[in-house]
C-alpha atoms as a PDB file:
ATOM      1  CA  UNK A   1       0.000   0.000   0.000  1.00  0.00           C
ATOM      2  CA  UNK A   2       1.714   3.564  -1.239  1.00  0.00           C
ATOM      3  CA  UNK A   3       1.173   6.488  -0.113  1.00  0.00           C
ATOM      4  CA  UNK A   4      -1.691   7.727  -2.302  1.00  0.00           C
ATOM      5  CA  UNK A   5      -3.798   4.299  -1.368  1.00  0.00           C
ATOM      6  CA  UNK A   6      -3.743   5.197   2.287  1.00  0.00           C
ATOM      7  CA  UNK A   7      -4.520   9.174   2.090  1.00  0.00           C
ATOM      8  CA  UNK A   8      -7.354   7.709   0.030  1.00  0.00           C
ATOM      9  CA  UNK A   9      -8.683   4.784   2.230  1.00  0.00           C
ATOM     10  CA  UNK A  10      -8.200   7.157   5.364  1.00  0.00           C
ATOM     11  CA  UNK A  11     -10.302   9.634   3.303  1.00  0.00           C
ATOM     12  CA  UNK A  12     -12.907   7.421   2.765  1.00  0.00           C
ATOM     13  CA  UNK A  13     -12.852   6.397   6.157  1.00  0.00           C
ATOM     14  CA  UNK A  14     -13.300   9.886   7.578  1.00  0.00           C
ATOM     15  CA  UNK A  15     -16.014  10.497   4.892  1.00  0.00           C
ATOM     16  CA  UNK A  16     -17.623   7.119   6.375  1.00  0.00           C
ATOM     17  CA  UNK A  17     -17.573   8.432   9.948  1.00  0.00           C
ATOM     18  CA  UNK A  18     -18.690  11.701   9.101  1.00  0.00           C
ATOM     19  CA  UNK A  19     -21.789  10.188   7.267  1.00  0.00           C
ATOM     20  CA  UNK A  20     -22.717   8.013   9.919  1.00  0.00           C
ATOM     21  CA  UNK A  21     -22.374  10.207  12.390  1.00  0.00           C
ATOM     22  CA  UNK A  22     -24.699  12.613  10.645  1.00  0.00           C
ATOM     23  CA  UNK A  23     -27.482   9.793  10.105  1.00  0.00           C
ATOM     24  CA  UNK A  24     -27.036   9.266  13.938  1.00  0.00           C
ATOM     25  CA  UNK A  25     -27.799  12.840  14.477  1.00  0.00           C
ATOM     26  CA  UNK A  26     -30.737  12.896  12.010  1.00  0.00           C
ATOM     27  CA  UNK A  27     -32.488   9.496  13.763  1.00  0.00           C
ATOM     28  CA  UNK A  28     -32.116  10.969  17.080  1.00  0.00           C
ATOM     29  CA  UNK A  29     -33.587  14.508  15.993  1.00  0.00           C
ATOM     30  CA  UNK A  30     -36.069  13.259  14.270  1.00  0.00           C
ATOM     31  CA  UNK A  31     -37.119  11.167  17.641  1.00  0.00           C
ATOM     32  CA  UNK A  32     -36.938  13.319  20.093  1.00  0.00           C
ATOM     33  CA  UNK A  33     -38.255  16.569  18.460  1.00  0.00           C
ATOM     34  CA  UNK A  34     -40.779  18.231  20.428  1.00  0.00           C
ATOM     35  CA  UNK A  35     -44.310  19.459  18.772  1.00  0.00           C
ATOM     36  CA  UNK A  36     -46.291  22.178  18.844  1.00  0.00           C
ATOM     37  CA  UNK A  37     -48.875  20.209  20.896  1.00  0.00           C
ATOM     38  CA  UNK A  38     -46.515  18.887  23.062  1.00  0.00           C
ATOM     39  CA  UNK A  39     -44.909  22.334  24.100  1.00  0.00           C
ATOM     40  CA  UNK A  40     -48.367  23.616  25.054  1.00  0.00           C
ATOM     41  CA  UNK A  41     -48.977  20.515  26.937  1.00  0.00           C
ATOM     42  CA  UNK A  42     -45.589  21.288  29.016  1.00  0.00           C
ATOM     43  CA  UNK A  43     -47.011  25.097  29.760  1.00  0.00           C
ATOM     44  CA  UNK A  44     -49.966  23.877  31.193  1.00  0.00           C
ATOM     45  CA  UNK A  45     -48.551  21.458  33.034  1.00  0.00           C
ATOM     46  CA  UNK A  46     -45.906  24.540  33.961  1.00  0.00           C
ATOM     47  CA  UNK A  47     -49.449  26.570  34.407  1.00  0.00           C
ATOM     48  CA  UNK A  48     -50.844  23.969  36.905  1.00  0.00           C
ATOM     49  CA  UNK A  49     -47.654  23.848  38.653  1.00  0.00           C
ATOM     50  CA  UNK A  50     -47.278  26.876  39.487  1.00  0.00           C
ATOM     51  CA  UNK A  51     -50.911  27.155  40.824  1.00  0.00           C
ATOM     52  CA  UNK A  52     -50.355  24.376  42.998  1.00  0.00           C
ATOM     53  CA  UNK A  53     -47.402  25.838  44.602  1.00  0.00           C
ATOM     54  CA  UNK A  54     -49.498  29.354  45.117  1.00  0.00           C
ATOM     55  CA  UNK A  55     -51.712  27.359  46.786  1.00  0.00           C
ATOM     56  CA  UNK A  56     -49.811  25.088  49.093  1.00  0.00           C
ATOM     57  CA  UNK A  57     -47.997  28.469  49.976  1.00  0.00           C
ATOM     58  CA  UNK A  58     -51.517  29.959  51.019  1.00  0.00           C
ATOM     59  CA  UNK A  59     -52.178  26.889  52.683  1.00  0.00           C
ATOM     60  CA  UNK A  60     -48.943  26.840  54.810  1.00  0.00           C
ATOM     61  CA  UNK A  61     -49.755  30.641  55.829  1.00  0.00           C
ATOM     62  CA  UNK A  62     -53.388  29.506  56.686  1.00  0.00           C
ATOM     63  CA  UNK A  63     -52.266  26.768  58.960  1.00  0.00           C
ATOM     64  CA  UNK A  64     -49.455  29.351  60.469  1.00  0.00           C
ATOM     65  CA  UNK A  65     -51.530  31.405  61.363  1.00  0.00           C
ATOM     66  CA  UNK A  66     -54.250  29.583  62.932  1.00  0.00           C
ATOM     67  CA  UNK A  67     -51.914  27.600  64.729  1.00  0.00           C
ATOM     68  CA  UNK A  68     -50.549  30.964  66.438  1.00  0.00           C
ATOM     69  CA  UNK A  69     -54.557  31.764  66.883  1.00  0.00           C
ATOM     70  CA  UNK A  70     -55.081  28.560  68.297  1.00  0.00           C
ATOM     71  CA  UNK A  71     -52.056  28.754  70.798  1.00  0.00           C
ATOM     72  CA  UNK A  72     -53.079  32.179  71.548  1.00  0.00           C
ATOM     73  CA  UNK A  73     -56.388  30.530  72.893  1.00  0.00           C
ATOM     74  CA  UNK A  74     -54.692  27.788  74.761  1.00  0.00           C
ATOM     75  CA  UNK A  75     -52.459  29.753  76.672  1.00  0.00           C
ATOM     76  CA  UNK A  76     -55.847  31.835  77.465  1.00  0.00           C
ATOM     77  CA  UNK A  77     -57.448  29.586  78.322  1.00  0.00           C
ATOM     78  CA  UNK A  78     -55.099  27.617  80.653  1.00  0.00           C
ATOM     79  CA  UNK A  79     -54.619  31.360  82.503  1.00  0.00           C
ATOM     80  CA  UNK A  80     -58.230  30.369  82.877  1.00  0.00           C
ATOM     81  CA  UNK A  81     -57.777  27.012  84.450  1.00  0.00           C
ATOM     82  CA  UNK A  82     -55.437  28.117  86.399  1.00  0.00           C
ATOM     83  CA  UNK A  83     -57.183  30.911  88.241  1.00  0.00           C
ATOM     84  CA  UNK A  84     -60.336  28.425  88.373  1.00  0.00           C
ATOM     85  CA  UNK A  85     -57.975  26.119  90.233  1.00  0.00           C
ATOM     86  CA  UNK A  86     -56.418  28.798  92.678  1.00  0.00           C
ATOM     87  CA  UNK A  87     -60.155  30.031  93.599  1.00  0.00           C
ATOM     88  CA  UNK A  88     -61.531  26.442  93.854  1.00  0.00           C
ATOM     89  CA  UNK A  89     -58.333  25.675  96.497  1.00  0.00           C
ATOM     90  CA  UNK A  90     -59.146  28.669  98.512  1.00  0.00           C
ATOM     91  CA  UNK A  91     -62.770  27.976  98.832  1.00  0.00           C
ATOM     92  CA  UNK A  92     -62.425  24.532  99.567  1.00  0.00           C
ATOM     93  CA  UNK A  93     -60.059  26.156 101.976  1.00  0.00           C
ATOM     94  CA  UNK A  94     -62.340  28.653 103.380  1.00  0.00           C
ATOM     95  CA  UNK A  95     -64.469  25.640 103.623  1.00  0.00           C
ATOM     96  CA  UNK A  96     -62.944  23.904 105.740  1.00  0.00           C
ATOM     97  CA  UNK A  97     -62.219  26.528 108.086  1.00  0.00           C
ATOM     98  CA  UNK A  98     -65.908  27.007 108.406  1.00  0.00           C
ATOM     99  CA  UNK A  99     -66.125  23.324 109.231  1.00  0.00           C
ATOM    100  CA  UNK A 100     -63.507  23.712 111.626  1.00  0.00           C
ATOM    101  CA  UNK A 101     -65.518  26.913 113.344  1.00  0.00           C
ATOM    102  CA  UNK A 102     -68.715  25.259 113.001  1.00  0.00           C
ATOM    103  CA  UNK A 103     -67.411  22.152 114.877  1.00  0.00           C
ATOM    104  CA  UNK A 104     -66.068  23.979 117.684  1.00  0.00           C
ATOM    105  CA  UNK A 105     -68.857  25.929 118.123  1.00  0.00           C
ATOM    106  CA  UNK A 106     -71.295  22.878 118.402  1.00  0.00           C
ATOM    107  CA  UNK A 107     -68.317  20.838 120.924  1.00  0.00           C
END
């Protein structure tokens, strides 16, 4: 093999490679190229995405703040227990104080 028979074989081989990979690049274009239908399909899916995130984000600031509203009335209403408790203990106090002075008086 001379010279001139391997510049042209490696030629051809280079034109070869080149042609193939150009069909390779034409199959997979021509698969995966995206359609007119399928691009508005993708922005309403975008579309419904997007509203769904608006409204878990409402949702979150909802529950935020009617979990502070709701704390707000436990702690209120604990206060309230609380001072239910202290007045029932001093009046079943007092109560038995009367006992205690009611008993002596009648021994």
């Amino acid at each position: 093999m001379n010279r001139t028979e391997f510049v042209v074989a490696i030629a051809v081989i280079l034109f070869l490679a080149f042609a193939l990979g150009w069909f390779a690049f034409w199959v997979v274009s021509r698969f995966s190229r995206v359609t007119h239908s399928d691009m508005a399909e993708l922005e309403n899916m975008a579309q419904a995405l997007h509203s769904a995130e608006e409204q878990r984000d409402e949702a979150i600031t909802y529950l935020q703040y009617r979990e502070q509203e709701l704390q707000t009335e436990i702690h209120q209403k604990e206060a309230e227990l609380r001072a239910a408790m202290d007045g029932l203990r001093e009046a079943r106090q007092e109560s038995a104080e009367l006992r205690a002075y009611i008993e002596s008086l009648n021994a």
